[in-house]
C-alpha atoms as a PDB file:
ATOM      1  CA  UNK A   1     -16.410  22.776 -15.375  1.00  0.00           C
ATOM      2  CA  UNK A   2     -13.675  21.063 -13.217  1.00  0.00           C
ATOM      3  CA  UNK A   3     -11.046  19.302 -15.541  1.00  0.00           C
ATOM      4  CA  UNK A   4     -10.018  15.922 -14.580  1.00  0.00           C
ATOM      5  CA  UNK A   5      -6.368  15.562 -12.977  1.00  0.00           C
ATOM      6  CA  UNK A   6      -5.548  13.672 -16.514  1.00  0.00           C
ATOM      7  CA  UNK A   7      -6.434  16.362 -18.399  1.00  0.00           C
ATOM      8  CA  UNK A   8      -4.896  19.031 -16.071  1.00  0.00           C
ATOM      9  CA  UNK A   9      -1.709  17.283 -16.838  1.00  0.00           C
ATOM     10  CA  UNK A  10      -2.254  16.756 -20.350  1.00  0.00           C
ATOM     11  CA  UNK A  11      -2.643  20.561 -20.978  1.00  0.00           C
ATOM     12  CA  UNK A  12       0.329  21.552 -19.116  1.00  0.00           C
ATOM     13  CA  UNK A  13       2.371  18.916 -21.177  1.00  0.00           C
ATOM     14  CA  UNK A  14       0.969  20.322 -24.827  1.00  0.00           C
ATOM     15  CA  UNK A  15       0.879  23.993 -23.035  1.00  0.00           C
ATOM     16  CA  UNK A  16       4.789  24.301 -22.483  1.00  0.00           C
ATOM     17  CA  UNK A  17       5.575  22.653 -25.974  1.00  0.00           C
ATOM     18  CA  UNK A  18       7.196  24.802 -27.766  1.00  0.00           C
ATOM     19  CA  UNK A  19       6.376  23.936 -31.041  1.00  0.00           C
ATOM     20  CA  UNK A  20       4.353  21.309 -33.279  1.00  0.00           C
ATOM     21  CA  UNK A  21       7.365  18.941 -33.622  1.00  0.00           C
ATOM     22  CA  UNK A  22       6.957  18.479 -29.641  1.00  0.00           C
ATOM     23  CA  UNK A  23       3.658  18.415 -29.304  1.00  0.00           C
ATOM     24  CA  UNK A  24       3.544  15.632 -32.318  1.00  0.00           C
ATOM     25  CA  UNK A  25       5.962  13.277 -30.104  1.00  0.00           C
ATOM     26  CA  UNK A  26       3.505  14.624 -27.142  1.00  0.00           C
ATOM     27  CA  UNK A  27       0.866  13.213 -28.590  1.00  0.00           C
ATOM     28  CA  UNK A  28       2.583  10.200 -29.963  1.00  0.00           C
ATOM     29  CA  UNK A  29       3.751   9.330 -26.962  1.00  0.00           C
ATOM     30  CA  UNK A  30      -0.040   9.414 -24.844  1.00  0.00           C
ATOM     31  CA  UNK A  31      -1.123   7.129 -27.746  1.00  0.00           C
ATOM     32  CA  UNK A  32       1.446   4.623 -26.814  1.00  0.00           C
ATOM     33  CA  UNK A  33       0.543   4.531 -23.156  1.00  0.00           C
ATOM     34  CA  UNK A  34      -2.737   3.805 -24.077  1.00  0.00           C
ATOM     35  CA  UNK A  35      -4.164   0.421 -22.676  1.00  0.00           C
ATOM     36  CA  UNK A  36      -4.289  -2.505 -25.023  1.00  0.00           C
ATOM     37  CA  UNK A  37      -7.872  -3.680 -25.745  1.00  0.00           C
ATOM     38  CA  UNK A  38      -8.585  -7.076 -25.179  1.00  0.00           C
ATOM     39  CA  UNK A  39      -9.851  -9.024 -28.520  1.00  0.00           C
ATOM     40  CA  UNK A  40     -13.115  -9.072 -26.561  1.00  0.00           C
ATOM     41  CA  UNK A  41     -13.483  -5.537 -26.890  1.00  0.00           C
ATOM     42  CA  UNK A  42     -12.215  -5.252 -30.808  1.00  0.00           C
ATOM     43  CA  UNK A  43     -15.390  -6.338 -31.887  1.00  0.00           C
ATOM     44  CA  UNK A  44     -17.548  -4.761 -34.374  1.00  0.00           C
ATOM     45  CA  UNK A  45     -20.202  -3.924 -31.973  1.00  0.00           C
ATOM     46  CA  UNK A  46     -17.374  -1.463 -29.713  1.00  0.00           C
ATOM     47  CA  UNK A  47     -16.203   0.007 -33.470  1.00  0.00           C
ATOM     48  CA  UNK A  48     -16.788   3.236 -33.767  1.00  0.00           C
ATOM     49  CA  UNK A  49     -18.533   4.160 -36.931  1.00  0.00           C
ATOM     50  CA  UNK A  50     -17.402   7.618 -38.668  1.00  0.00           C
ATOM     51  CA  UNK A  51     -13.912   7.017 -38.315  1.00  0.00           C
ATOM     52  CA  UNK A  52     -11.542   6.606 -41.536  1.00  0.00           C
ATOM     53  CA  UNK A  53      -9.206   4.796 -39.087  1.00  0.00           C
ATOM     54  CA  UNK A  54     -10.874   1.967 -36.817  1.00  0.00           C
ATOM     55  CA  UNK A  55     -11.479   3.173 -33.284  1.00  0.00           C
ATOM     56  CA  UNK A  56     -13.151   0.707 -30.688  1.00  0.00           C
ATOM     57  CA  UNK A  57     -14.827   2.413 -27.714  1.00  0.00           C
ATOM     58  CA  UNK A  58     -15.778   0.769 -24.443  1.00  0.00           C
ATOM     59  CA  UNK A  59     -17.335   2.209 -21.287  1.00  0.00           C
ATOM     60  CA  UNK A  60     -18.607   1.731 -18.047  1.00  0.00           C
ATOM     61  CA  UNK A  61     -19.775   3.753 -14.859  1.00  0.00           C
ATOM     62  CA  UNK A  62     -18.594   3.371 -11.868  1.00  0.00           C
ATOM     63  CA  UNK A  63     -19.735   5.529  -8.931  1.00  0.00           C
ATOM     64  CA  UNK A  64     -22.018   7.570 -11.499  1.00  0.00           C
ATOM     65  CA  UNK A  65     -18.519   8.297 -13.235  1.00  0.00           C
ATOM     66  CA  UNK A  66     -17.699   6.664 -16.530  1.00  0.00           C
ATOM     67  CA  UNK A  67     -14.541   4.960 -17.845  1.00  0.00           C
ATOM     68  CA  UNK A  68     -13.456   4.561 -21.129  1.00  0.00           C
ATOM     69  CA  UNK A  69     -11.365   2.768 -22.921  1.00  0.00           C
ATOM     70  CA  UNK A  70     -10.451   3.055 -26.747  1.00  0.00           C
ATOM     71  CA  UNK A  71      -7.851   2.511 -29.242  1.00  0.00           C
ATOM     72  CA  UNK A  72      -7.509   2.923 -32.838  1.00  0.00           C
ATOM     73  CA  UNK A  73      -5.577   1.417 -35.676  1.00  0.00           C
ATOM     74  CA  UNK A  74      -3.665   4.541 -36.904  1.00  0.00           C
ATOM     75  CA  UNK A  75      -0.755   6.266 -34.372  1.00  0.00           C
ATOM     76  CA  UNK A  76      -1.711   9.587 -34.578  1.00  0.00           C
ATOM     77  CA  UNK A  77      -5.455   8.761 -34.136  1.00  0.00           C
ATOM     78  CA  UNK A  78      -4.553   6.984 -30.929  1.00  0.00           C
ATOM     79  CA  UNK A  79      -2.947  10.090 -29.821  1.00  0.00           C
ATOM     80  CA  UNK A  80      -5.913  12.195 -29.931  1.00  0.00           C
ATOM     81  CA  UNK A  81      -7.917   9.408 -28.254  1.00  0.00           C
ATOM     82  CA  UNK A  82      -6.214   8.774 -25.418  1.00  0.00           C
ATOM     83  CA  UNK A  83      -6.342  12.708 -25.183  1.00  0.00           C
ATOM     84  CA  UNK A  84     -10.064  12.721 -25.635  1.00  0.00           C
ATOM     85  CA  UNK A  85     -10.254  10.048 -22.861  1.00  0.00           C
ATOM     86  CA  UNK A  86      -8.264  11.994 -20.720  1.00  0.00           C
ATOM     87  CA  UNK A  87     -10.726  14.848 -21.045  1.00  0.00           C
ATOM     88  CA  UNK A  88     -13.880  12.824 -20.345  1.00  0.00           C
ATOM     89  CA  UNK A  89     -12.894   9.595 -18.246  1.00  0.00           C
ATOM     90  CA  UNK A  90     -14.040  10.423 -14.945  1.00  0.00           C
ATOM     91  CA  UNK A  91     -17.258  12.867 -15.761  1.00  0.00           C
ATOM     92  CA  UNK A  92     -20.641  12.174 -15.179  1.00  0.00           C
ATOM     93  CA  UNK A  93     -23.418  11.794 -18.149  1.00  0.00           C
ATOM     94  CA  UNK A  94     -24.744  15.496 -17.523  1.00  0.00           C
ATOM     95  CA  UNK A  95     -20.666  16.803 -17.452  1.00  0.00           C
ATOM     96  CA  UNK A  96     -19.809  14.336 -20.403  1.00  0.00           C
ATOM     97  CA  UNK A  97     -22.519  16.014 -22.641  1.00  0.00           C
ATOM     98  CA  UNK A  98     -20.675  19.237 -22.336  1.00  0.00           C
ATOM     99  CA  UNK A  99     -17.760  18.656 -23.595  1.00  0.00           C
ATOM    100  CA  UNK A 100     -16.530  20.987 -26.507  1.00  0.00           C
ATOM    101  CA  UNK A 101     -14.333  18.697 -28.328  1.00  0.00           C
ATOM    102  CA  UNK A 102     -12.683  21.849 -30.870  1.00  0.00           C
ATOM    103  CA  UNK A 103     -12.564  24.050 -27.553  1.00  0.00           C
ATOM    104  CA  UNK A 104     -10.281  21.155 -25.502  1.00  0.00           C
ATOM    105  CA  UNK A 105      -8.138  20.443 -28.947  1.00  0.00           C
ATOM    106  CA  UNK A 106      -7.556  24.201 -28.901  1.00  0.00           C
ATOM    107  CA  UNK A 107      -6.236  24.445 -25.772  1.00  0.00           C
ATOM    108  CA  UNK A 108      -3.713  22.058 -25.922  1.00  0.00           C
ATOM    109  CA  UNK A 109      -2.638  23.703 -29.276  1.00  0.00           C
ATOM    110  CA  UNK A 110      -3.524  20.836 -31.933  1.00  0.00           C
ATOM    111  CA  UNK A 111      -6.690  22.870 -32.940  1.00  0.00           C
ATOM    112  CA  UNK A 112      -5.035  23.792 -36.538  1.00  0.00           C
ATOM    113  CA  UNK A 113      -3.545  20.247 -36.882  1.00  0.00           C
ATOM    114  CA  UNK A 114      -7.500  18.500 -36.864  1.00  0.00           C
ATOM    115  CA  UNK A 115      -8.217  17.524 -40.240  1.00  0.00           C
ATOM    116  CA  UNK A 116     -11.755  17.335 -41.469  1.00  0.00           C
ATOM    117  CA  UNK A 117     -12.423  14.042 -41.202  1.00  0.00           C
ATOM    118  CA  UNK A 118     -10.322  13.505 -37.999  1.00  0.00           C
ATOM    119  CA  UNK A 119     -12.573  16.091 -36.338  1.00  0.00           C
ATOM    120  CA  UNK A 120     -15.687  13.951 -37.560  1.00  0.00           C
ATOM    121  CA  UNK A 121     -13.708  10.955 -36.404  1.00  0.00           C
ATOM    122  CA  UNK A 122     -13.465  12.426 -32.723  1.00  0.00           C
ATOM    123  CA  UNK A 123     -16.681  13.379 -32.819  1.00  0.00           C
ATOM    124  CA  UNK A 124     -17.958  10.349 -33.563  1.00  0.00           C
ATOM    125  CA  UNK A 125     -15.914   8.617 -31.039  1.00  0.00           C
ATOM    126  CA  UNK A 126     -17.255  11.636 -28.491  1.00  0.00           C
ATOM    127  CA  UNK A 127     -21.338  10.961 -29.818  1.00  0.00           C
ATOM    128  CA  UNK A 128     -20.538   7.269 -29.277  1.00  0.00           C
ATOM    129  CA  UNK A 129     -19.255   7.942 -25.458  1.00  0.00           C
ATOM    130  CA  UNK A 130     -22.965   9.869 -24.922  1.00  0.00           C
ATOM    131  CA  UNK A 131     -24.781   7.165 -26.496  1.00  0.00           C
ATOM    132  CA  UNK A 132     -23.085   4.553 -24.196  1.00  0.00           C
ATOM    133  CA  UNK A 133     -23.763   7.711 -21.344  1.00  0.00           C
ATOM    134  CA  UNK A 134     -27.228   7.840 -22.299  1.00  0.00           C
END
């Protein structure tokens, strides 16, 4: 499956960090250039259930593509969003339902650093993007 150009660049950035102290200002550092959701979209109804931390989810298709747009309440959670996001925004339903969330964390080398519950948490946020898809 063809990456988007966002994640292309994402895994080049984690790929030549040399270590887990770069890749955790890496990662820092996409969460901060996340968007800012609008209060409109911080609603319950775009909260992401499964999460410790709150995560609000919005999406739309354009073009048969979606777009999404999250955030979350915690830093580090917002990191690994707005690296989700660059993994899906862009795919179609059919491409969006084969993502392998532990597979794309892997390759940008932040596999070992997913928590339990994060990985629930980003698979909930991932199940939430189908639903919305579906």
């Amino acid at each position: 499956m063809n990456l988007p150009a966002e994640a292309v660049t994402a895994l080049e950035a984690f790929q030549n960090a040399p270590g887990w102290e770069q890749r955790a200002r890496l990662l820092m550092q996409w969460g901060e250039r996340l968007p800012a959701l609008s209060d409109v979209d911080m609603c319950d109804a775009n909260r992401v259930h499964g999460c410790e931390s709150q995560v609000w989810l919005v999406g739309e298709l354009q073009d048969g593509h979606w777009r999404f747009k999250a955030n979350s309440d915690a830093r580090l959670i917002r990191g690994l969003v707005a690296l989700l996001l660059a993994r899906v925004n862009g795919l179609s339903a059919a491409d969006l339902q084969q993502v392998d969330l532990a597979d794309w964390f892997n390759q940008l080398g932040l596999g070992r650093q997913l928590s339990q519950s994060r990985s629930n948490g980003l698979n909930a946020v991932l199940q939430r993007m189908n639903e919305l898809a579906g």
